[in-house]
Protein backbone atom coordinates (compact mmCIF):
# COMPACT_ATOMS: atom_id res chain seq x y z
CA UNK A 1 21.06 22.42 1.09
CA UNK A 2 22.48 19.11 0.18
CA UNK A 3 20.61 15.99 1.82
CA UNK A 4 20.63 12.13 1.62
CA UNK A 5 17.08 10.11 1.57
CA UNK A 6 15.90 7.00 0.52
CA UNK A 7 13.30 6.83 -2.05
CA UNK A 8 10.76 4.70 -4.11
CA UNK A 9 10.09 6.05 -7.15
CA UNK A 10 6.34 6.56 -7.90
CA UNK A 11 6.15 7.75 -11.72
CA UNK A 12 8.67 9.11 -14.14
CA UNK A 13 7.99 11.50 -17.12
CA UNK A 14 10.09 12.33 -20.06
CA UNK A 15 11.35 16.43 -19.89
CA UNK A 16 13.32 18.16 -22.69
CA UNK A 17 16.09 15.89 -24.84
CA UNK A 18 17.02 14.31 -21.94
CA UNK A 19 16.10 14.22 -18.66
CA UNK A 20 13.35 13.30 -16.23
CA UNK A 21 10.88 14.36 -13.47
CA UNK A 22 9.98 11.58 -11.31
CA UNK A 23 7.28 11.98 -8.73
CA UNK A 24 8.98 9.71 -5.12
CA UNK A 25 8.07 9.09 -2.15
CA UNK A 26 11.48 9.44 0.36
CA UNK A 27 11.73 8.40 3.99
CA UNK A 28 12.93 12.00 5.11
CA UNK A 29 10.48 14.20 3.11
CA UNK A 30 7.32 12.33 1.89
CA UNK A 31 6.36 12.60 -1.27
CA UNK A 32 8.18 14.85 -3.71
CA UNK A 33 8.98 15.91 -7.29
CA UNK A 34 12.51 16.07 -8.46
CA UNK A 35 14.51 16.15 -11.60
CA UNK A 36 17.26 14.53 -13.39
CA UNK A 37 19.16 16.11 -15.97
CA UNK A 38 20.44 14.13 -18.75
CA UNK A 39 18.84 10.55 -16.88
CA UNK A 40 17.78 9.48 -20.41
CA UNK A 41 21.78 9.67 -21.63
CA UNK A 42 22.63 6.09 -22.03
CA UNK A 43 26.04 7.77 -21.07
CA UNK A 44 24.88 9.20 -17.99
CA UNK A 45 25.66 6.51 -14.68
CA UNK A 46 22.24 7.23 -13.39
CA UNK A 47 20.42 6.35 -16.50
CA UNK A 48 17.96 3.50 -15.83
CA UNK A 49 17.70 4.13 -12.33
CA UNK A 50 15.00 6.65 -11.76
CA UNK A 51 12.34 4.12 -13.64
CA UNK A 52 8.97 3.29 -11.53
CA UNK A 53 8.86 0.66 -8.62
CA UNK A 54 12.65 1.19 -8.21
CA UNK A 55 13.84 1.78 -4.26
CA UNK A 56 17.12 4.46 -4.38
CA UNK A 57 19.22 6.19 -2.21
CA UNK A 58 19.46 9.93 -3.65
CA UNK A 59 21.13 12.70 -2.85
CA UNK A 60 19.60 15.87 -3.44
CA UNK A 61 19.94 19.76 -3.77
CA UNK A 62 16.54 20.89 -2.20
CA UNK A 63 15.38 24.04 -1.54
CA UNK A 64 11.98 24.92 0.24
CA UNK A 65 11.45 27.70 -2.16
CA UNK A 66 10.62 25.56 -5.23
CA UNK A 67 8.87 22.88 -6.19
CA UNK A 68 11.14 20.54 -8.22
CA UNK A 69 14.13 19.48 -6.17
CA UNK A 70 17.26 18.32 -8.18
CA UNK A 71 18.88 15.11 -8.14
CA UNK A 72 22.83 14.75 -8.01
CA UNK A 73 23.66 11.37 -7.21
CA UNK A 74 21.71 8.04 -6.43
CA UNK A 75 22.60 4.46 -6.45
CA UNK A 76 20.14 1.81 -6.81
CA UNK A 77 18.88 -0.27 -3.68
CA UNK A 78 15.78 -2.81 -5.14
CA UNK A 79 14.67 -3.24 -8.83
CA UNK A 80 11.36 -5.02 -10.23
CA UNK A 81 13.88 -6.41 -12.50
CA UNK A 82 15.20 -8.73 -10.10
CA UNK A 83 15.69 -11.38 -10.14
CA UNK A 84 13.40 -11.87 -13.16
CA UNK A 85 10.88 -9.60 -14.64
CA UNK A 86 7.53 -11.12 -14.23
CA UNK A 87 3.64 -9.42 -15.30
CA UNK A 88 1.87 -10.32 -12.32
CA UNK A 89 4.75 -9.01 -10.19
CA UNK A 90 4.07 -5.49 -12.42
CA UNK A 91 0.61 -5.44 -11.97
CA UNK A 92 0.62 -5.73 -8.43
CA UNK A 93 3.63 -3.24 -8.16
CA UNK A 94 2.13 -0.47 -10.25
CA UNK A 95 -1.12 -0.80 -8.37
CA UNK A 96 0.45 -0.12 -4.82
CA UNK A 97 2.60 3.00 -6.21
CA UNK A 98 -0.30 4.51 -7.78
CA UNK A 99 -2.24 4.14 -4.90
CA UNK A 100 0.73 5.80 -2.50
CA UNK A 101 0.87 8.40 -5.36
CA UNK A 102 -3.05 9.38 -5.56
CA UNK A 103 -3.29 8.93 -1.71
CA UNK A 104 -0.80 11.41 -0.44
CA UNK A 105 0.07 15.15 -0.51
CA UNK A 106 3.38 16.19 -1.04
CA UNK A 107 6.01 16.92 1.69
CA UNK A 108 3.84 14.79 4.47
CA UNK A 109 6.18 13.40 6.41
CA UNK A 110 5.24 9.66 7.20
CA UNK A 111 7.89 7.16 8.14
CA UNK A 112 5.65 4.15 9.16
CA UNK A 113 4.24 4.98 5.38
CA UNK A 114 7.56 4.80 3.91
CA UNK A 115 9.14 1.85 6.05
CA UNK A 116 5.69 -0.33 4.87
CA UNK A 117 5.95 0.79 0.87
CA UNK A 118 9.69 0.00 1.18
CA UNK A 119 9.07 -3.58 2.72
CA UNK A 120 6.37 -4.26 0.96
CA UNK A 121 8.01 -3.98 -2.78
CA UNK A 122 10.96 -5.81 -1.04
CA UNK A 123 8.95 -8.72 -0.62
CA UNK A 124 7.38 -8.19 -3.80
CA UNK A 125 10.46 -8.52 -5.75
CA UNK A 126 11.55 -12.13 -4.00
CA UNK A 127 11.37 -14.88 -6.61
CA UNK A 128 8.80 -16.87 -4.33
CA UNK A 129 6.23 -14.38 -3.19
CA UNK A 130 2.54 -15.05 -3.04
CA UNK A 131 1.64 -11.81 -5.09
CA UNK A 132 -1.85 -11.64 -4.39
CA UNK A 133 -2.00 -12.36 -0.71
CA UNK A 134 0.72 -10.02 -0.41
CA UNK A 135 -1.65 -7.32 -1.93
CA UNK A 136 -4.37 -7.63 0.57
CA UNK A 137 -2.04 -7.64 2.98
CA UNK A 138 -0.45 -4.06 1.95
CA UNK A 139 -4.12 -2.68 1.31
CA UNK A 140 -5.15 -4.02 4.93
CA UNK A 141 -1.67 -2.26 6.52
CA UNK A 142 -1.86 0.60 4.41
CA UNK A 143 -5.57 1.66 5.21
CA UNK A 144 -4.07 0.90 9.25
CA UNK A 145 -0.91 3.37 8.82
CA UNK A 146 -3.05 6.16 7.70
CA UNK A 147 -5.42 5.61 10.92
CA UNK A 148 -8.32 3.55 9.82
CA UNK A 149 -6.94 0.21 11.26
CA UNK A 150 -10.33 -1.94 11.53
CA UNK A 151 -10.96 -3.95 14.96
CA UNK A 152 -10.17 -7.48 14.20
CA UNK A 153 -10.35 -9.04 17.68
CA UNK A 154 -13.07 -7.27 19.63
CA UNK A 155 -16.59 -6.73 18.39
CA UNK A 156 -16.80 -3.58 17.03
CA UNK A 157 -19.86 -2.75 18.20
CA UNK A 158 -20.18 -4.44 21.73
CA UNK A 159 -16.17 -4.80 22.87
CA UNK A 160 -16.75 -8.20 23.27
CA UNK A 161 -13.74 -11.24 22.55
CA UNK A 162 -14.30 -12.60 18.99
CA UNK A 163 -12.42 -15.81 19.26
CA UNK A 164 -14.09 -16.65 22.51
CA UNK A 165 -17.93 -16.14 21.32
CA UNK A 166 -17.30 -17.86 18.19
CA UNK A 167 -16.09 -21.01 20.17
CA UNK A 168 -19.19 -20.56 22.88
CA UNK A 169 -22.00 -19.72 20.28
CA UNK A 170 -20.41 -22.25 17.66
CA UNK A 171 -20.70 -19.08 15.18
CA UNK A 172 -20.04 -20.26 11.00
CA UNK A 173 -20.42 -16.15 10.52
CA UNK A 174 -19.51 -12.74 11.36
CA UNK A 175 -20.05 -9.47 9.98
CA UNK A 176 -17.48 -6.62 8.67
CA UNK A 177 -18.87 -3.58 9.15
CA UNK A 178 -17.09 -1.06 6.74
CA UNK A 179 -17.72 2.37 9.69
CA UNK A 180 -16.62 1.86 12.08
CA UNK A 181 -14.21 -0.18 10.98
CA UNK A 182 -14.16 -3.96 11.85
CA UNK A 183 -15.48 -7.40 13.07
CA UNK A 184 -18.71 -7.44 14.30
CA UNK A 185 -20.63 -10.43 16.14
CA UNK A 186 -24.18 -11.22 14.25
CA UNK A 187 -26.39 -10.47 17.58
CA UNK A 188 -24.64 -7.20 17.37
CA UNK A 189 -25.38 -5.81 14.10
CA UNK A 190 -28.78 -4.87 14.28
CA UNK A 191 -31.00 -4.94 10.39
CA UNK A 192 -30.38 -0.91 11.01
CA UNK A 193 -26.59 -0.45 11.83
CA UNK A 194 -23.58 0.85 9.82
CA UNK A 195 -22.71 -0.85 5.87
CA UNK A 196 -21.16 -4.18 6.65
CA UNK A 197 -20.99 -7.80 5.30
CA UNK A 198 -21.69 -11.12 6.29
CA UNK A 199 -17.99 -13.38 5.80
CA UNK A 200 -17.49 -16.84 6.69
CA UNK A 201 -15.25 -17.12 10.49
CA UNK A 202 -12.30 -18.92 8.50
CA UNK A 203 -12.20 -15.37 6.29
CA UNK A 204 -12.48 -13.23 9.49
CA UNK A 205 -9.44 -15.57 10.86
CA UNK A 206 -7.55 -14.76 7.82
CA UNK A 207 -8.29 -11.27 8.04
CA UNK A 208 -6.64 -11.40 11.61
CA UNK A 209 -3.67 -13.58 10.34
CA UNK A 210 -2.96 -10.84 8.00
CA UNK A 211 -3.13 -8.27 10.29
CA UNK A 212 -1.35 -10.24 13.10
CA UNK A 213 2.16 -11.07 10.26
CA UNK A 214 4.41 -8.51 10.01
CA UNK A 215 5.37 -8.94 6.44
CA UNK A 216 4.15 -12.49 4.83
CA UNK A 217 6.78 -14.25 2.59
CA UNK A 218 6.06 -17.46 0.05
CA UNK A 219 3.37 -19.14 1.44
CA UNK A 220 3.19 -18.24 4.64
CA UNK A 221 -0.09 -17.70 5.39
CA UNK A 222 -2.48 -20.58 3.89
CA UNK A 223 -5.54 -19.33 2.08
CA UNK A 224 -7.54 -20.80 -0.64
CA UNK A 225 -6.76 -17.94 -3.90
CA UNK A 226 -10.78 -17.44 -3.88
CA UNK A 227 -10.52 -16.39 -0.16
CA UNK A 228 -7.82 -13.78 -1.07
CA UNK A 229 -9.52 -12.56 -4.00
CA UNK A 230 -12.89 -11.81 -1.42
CA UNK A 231 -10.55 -10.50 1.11
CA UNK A 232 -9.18 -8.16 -2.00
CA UNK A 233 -12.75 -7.40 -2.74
CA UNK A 234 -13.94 -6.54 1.04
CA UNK A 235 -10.07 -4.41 1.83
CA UNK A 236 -10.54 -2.43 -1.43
CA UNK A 237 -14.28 -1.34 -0.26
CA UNK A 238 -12.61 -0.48 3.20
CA UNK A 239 -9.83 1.64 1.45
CA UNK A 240 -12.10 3.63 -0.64
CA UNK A 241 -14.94 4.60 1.97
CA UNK A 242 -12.26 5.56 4.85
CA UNK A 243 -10.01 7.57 2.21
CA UNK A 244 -12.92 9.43 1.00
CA UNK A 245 -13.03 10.65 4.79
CA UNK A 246 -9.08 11.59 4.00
CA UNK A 247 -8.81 12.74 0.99
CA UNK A 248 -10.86 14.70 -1.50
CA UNK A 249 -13.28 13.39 -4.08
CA UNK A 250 -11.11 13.68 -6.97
CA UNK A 251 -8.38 11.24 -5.70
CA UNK A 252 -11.01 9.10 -4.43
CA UNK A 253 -11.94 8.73 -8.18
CA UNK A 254 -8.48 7.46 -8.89
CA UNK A 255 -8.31 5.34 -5.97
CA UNK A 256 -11.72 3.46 -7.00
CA UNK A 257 -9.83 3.47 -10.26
CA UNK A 258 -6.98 2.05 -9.57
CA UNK A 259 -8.81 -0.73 -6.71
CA UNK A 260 -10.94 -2.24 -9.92
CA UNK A 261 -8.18 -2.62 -12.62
């Protein structure tokens, strides 16, 4: 049958003279392998579209029986091209496809999954984007989406308001405790409990501003770069513990992997 899905285009590989298989993740149909004859033809009108980081709208002859679905028609919706190509802009992009790519199974259906991957390489591709804090902001979401979401404003452990203790106890310090996920108060961590970390409060109130924006643009949170580059450290951690409970060991591998580059 012929159907209509948007898609973000995860890897591409070179097949035969001239065409392409491109591994996507669509809106309709999760993640998916297709092909496109004669996409490397300069001649051909969808040449240059199917590259990686590229948002389409395809239009596809799929059939359940196989496990390539062909491509007839696309047209291009968002491009890491635009408005100017830029290396930091890459490295962030190809570290958030390969993670989608190495973290799901094909035809999983998972719109919340799509509709965050979509918006976040939107925002990725504005001129005046805060790349990194963007990053830890899709790792934090993405680890959420697929059910881990860590408990930001209760202790994890005893339930109890976060904001409110750290005002009454005049608390510098909490802990994250990687499982179960989240924000735990100091008196409630005992020496024996779960993996966790001691951050400074002003990290675990950046942790919650993350959590709390729907999609940050420019500057829009205000961090110090060092405290993003923790909060990178502590989300990646997160991500690869929980996804080991998902997935199997060998795309935890890649995950780790891809988290250290």
């Amino acid at each position: 049958m012929i159907v209509k899905t948007r898609a973000v285009i995860l890897r591409e590989t070179k097949y035969r003279d001239q065409s392409k298989i491109c591994s996507i993740y669509t809106r309709e149909f999760g993640k998916m392998s297709v092909i496109i004859k004669g996409a490397r033809n300069p001649k051909n009108r969808l040449s240059g579209l199917f590259s990686a980081g590229n948002v389409v709208d395809l239009v596809l002859y799929k059939k359940s029986s196989r496990d390539i679905q062909l491509v007839s028609d696309g047209n291009l919706v968002l491009s890491p091209m635009v408005p100017d190509p830029d290396m930091e802009r890459f490295a962030i992009l190809y570290r958030i496809i390969d993670f989608v790519r190495h973290t799901t199974e094909n035809d999983e259906r998972n719109v919340p999954l799509f509709t965050l991957l979509a918006g976040t390489l939107e925002q990725l591709y504005h001129a005046d984007v805060n790349f990194q804090q963007l990053y830890a902001w899709f790792l934090l979401r993405f680890v959420s989406v697929l059910g881990f979401q860590p408990s930001l404003q209760k202790c994890v452990f005893s339930g109890e308001e976060l904001l409110g203790a750290i005002k009454t106890l005049n608390l510098t310090e909490l802990y994250f405790v990687m499982n179960p996920g989240g924000l735990a108060l100091p008196s409630a961590a005992g020496p024996g409990m779960a993996k966790k970390q001691l951050i400074p409060v002003r990290l675990a109130m950046l942790l919650s501003a993350l959590a709390d924006t729907r999609l940050p643009s420019g500057n829009s949170i205000k961090a110090d770069p060092l405290d993003i580059e923790v909060l990178w450290n502590l989300l990646q951690d997160y991500c690869s513990l929980h996804l080991e409970h998902a997935r199997g060991h060998k795309n935890l591998t890649i995950v780790t992997q891809i988290l250290m580059k």
